[in-house]
Protein backbone atom coordinates (compact mmCIF):
# COMPACT_ATOMS: atom_id res chain seq x y z
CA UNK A 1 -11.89 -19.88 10.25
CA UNK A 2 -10.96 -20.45 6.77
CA UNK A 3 -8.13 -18.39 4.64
CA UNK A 4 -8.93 -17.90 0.79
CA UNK A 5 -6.58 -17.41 -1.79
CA UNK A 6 -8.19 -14.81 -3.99
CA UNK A 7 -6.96 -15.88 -7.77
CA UNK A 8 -8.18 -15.51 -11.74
CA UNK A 9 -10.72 -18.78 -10.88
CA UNK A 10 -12.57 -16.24 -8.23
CA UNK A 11 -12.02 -12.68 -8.27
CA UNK A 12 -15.27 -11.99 -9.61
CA UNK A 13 -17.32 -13.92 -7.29
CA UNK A 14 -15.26 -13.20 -4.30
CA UNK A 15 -14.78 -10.42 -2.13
CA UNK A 16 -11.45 -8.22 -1.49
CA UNK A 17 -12.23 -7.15 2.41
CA UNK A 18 -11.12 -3.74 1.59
CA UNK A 19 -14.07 -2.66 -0.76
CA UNK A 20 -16.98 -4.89 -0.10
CA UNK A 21 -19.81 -4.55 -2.22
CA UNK A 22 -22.50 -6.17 -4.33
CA UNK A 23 -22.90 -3.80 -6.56
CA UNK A 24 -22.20 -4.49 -9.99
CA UNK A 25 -19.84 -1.80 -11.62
CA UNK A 26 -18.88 -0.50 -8.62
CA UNK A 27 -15.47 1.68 -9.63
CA UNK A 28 -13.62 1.03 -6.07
CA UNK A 29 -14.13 -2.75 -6.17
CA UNK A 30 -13.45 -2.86 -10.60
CA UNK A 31 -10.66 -0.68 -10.22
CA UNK A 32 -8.68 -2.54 -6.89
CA UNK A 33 -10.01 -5.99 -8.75
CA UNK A 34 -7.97 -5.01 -12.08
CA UNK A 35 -4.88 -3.99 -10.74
CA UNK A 36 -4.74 -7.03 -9.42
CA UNK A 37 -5.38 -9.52 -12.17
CA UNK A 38 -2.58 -7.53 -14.00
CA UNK A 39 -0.25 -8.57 -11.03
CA UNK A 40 -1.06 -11.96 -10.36
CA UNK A 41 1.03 -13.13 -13.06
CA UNK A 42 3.60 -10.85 -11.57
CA UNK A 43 3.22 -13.21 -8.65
CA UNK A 44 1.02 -11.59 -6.72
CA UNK A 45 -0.99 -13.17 -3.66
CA UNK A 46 -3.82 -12.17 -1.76
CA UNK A 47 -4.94 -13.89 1.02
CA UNK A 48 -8.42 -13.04 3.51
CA UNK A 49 -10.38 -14.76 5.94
CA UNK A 50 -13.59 -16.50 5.04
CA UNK A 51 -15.82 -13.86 6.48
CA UNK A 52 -17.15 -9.84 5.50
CA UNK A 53 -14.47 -7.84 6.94
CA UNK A 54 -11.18 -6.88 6.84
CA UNK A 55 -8.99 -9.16 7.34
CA UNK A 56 -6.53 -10.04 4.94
CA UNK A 57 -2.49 -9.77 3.67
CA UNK A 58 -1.44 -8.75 0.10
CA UNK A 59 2.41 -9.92 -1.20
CA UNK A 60 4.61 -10.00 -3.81
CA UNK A 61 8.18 -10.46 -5.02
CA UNK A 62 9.84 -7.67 -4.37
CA UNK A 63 11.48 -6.97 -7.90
CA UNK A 64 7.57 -6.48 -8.89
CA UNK A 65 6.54 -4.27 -6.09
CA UNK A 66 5.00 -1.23 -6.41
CA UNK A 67 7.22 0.68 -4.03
CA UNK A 68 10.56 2.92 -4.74
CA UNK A 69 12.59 0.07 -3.10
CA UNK A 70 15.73 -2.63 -3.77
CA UNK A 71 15.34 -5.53 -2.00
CA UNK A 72 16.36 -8.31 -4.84
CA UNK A 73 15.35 -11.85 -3.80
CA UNK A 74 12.52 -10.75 -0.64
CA UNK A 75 8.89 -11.03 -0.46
CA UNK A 76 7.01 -7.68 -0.49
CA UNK A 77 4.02 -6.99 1.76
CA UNK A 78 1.84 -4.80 -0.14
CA UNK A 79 -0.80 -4.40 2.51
CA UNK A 80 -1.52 -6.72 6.07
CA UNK A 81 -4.62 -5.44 7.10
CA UNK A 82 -6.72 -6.72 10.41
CA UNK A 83 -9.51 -4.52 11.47
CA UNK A 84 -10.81 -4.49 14.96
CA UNK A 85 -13.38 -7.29 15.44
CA UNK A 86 -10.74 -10.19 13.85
CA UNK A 87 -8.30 -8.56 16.44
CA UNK A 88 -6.55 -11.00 19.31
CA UNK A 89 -8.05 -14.62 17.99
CA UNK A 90 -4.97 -15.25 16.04
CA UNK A 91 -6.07 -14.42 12.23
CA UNK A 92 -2.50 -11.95 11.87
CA UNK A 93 -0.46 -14.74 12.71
CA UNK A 94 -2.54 -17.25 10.71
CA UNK A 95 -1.88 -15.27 7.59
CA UNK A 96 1.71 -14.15 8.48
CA UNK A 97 2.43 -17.54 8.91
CA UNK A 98 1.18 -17.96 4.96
CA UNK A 99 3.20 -15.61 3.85
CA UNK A 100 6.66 -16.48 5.52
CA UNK A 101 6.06 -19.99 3.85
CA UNK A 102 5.15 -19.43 0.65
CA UNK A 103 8.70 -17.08 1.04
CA UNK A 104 10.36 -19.47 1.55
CA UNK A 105 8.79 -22.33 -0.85
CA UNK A 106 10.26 -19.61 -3.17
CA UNK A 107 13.72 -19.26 -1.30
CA UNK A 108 13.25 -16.07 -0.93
CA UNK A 109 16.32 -13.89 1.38
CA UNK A 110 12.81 -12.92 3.75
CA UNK A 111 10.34 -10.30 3.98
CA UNK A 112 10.08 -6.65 3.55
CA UNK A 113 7.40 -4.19 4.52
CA UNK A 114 6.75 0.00 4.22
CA UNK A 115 5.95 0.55 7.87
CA UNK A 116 6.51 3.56 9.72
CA UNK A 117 7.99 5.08 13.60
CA UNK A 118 4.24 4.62 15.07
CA UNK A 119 1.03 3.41 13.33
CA UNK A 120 -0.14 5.59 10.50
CA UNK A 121 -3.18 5.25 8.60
CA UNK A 122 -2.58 2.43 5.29
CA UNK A 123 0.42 1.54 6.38
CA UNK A 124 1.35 -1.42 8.79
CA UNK A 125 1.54 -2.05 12.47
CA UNK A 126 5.20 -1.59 13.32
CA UNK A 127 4.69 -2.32 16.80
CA UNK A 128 3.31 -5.92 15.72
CA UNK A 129 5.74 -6.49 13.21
CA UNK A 130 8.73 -5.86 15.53
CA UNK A 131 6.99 -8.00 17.91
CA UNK A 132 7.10 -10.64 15.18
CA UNK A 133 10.99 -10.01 14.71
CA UNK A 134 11.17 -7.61 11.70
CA UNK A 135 13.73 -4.88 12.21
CA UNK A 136 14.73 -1.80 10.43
CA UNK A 137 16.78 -1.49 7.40
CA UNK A 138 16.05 1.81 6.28
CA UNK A 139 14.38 5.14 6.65
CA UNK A 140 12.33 7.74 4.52
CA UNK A 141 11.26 11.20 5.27
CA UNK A 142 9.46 11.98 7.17
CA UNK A 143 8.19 8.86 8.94
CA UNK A 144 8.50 5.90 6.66
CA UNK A 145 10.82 3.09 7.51
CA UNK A 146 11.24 -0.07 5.93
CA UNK A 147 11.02 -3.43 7.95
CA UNK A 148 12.26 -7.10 7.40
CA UNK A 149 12.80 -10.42 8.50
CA UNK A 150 15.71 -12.39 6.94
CA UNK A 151 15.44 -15.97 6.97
CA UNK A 152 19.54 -16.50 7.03
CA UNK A 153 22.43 -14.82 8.37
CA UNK A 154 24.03 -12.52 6.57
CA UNK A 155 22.18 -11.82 3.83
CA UNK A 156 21.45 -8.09 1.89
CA UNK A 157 19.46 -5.64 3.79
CA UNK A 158 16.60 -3.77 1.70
CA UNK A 159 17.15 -0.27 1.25
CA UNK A 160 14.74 2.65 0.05
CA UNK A 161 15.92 4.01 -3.32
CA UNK A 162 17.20 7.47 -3.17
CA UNK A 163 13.99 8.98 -5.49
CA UNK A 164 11.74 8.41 -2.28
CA UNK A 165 13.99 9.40 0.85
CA UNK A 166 13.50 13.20 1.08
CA UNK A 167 9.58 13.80 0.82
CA UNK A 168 9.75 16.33 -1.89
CA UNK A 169 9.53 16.63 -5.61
CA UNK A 170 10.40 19.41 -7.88
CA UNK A 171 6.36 20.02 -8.74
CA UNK A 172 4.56 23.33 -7.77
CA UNK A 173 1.22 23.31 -7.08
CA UNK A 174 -0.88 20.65 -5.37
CA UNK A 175 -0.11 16.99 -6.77
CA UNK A 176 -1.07 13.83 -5.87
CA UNK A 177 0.65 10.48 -6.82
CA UNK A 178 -1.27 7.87 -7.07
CA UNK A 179 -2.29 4.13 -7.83
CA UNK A 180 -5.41 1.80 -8.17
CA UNK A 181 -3.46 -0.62 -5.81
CA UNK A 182 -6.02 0.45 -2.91
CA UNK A 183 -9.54 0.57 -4.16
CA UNK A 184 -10.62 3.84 -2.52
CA UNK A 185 -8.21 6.15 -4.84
CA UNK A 186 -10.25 5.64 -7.70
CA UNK A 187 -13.44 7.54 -6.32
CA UNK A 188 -11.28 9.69 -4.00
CA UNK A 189 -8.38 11.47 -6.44
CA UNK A 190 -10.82 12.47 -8.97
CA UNK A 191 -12.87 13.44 -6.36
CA UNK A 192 -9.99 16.19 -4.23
CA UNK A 193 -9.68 17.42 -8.20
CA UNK A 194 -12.99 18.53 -8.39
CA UNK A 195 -13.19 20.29 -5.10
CA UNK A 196 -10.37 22.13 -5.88
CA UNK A 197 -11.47 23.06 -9.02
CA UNK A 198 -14.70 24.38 -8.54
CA UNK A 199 -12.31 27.08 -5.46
CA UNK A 200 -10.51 27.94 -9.13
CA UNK A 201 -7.63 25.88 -7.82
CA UNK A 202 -5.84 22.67 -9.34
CA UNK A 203 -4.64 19.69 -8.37
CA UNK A 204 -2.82 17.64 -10.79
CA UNK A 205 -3.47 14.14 -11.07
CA UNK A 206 -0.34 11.78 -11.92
CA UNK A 207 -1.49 7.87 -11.77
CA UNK A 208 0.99 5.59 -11.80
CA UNK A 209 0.22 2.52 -13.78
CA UNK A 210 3.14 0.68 -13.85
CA UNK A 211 5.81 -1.22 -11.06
CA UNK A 212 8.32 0.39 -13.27
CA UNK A 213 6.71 4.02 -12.47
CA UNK A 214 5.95 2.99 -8.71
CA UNK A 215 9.79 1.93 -8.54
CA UNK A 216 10.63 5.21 -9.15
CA UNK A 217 8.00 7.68 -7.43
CA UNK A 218 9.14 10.25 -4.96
CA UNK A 219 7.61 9.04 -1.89
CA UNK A 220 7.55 5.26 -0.59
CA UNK A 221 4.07 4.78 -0.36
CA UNK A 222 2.80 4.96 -4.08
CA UNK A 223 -0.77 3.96 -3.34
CA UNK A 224 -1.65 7.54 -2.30
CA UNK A 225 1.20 10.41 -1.52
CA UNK A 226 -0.49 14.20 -1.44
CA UNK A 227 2.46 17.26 -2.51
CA UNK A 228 2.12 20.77 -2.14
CA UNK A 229 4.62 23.17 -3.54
CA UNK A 230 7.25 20.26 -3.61
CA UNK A 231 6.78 19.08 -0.10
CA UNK A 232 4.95 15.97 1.11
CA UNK A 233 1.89 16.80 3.20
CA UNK A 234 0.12 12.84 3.33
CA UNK A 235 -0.18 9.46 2.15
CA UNK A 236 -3.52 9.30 4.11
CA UNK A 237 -6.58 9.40 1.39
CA UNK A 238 -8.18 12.78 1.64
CA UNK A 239 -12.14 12.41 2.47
CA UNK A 240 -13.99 15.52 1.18
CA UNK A 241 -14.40 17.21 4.22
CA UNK A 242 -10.07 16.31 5.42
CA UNK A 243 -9.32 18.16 1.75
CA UNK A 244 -11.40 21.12 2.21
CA UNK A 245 -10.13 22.05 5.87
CA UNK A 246 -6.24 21.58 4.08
CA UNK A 247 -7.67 24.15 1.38
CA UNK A 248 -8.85 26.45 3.85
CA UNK A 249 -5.24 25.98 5.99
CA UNK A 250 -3.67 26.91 3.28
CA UNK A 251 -5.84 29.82 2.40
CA UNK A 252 -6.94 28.39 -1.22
């Protein structure tokens, strides 16, 4: 099966695997499709198979990721996703492979990935990328770690930035951080804000729009990260019915 290189010739005719649709105007796939022509000069690369699914790998240089991270001179893995049916005929390694070349057409030091101790929803598979010789460089509360895979000896592990290690901010209240980097935040934040508000509650919105933001955000995973009273609950999207059992958990 074919791999195509999703680019400013054919982003709008071309499908992103993780918001398919043919619906013109459709805010998941405009808002996912945006961020990303912003970041392609940025050196952004996103890669899927040639078929309707999900199946795909997202990368960039590290000094332009959107994560709270230093890792000068490594390639970034924003998102390696392969969903069930494109499972076990060799696609991951197919597009792996991509990636760890076009690294090092760039001399890059290697890659780096947000991962975590066991498989969490939108993040990666650490038990494949160990497989595949990652290792750990560095941790983040409470179950983040951050994986890579040097190309030489000796050269600078990545490391978290301290703004992101402790899974807590200094806001009160319910807050979610978020970014248009996945598609499904667009219809989902707005959407948790509007629950809460009609059970006289609030929950304050604070989009980050910029790698110089995401650098800098209080959890590692800047795509989606859910606070209450200061403490990290979940960088899993909230569905309507997920939000309104935390509400009623928490007696709101």
């Amino acid at each position: 099966m074919n791999i195509i290189r999703i680019d400013h010739e054919n982003i709008e005719t071309e499908h992103i695997c993780c918001a398919i649709s043919d619906k013109k105007g459709d805010a998941c796939v405009s808002s996912k499709k945006a961020w990303m022509k912003n970041q392609f000069e940025n050196g952004l690369v996103f890669k899927r198979l040639d078929a309707r699914g999900k199946a795909f790998i997202e990368y960039i240089p590290a000094e332009n990721a959107w994560c709270p991270i230093d890792a000068v001179g490594y390639m970034f893995i924003n998102c390696f996703w392969i969903s069930g049916q494109f499972k076990g005929h060799g696609y991951a390694n197919e597009l792996l492979k991509d990636c760890i070349d076009e690294a090092k057409a760039q001399n890059k030091k290697g890659l780096v990935v947000l991962s975590s101790v066991k498989k969490m929803p939108f993040l990666s598979d650490p038990k494949y990328l160990k497989h595949k010789g990652f290792r750990v460089c560095d941790a983040a509360k409470p179950y983040y770690e951050l994986l890579f895979l040097p190309f030489l000896d000796d050269v600078s592990e990545p490391r978290f930035k301290d703004c992101c290690k402790n899974a807590s901010t200094d806001d009160r209240g319910m807050v979610l951080y978020y970014t248009n980097q996945c598609p499904h935040t667009e219809k989902y934040a707005p959407l948790i804000a509007e629950i809460a508000k009609e059970k006289g509650q609030t929950v304050t919105l604070k989009k980050i729009e910029s790698a110089a933001q995401a650098q800098n955000a209080p959890a590692p995973f800047t795509t989606y990260s859910f606070f209450y009273d200061g403490a990290f609950v979940t960088n899993e999207i909230f569905s309507e019915s997920k939000f309104k059992k935390f509400l009623a958990e928490k007696g709101l």
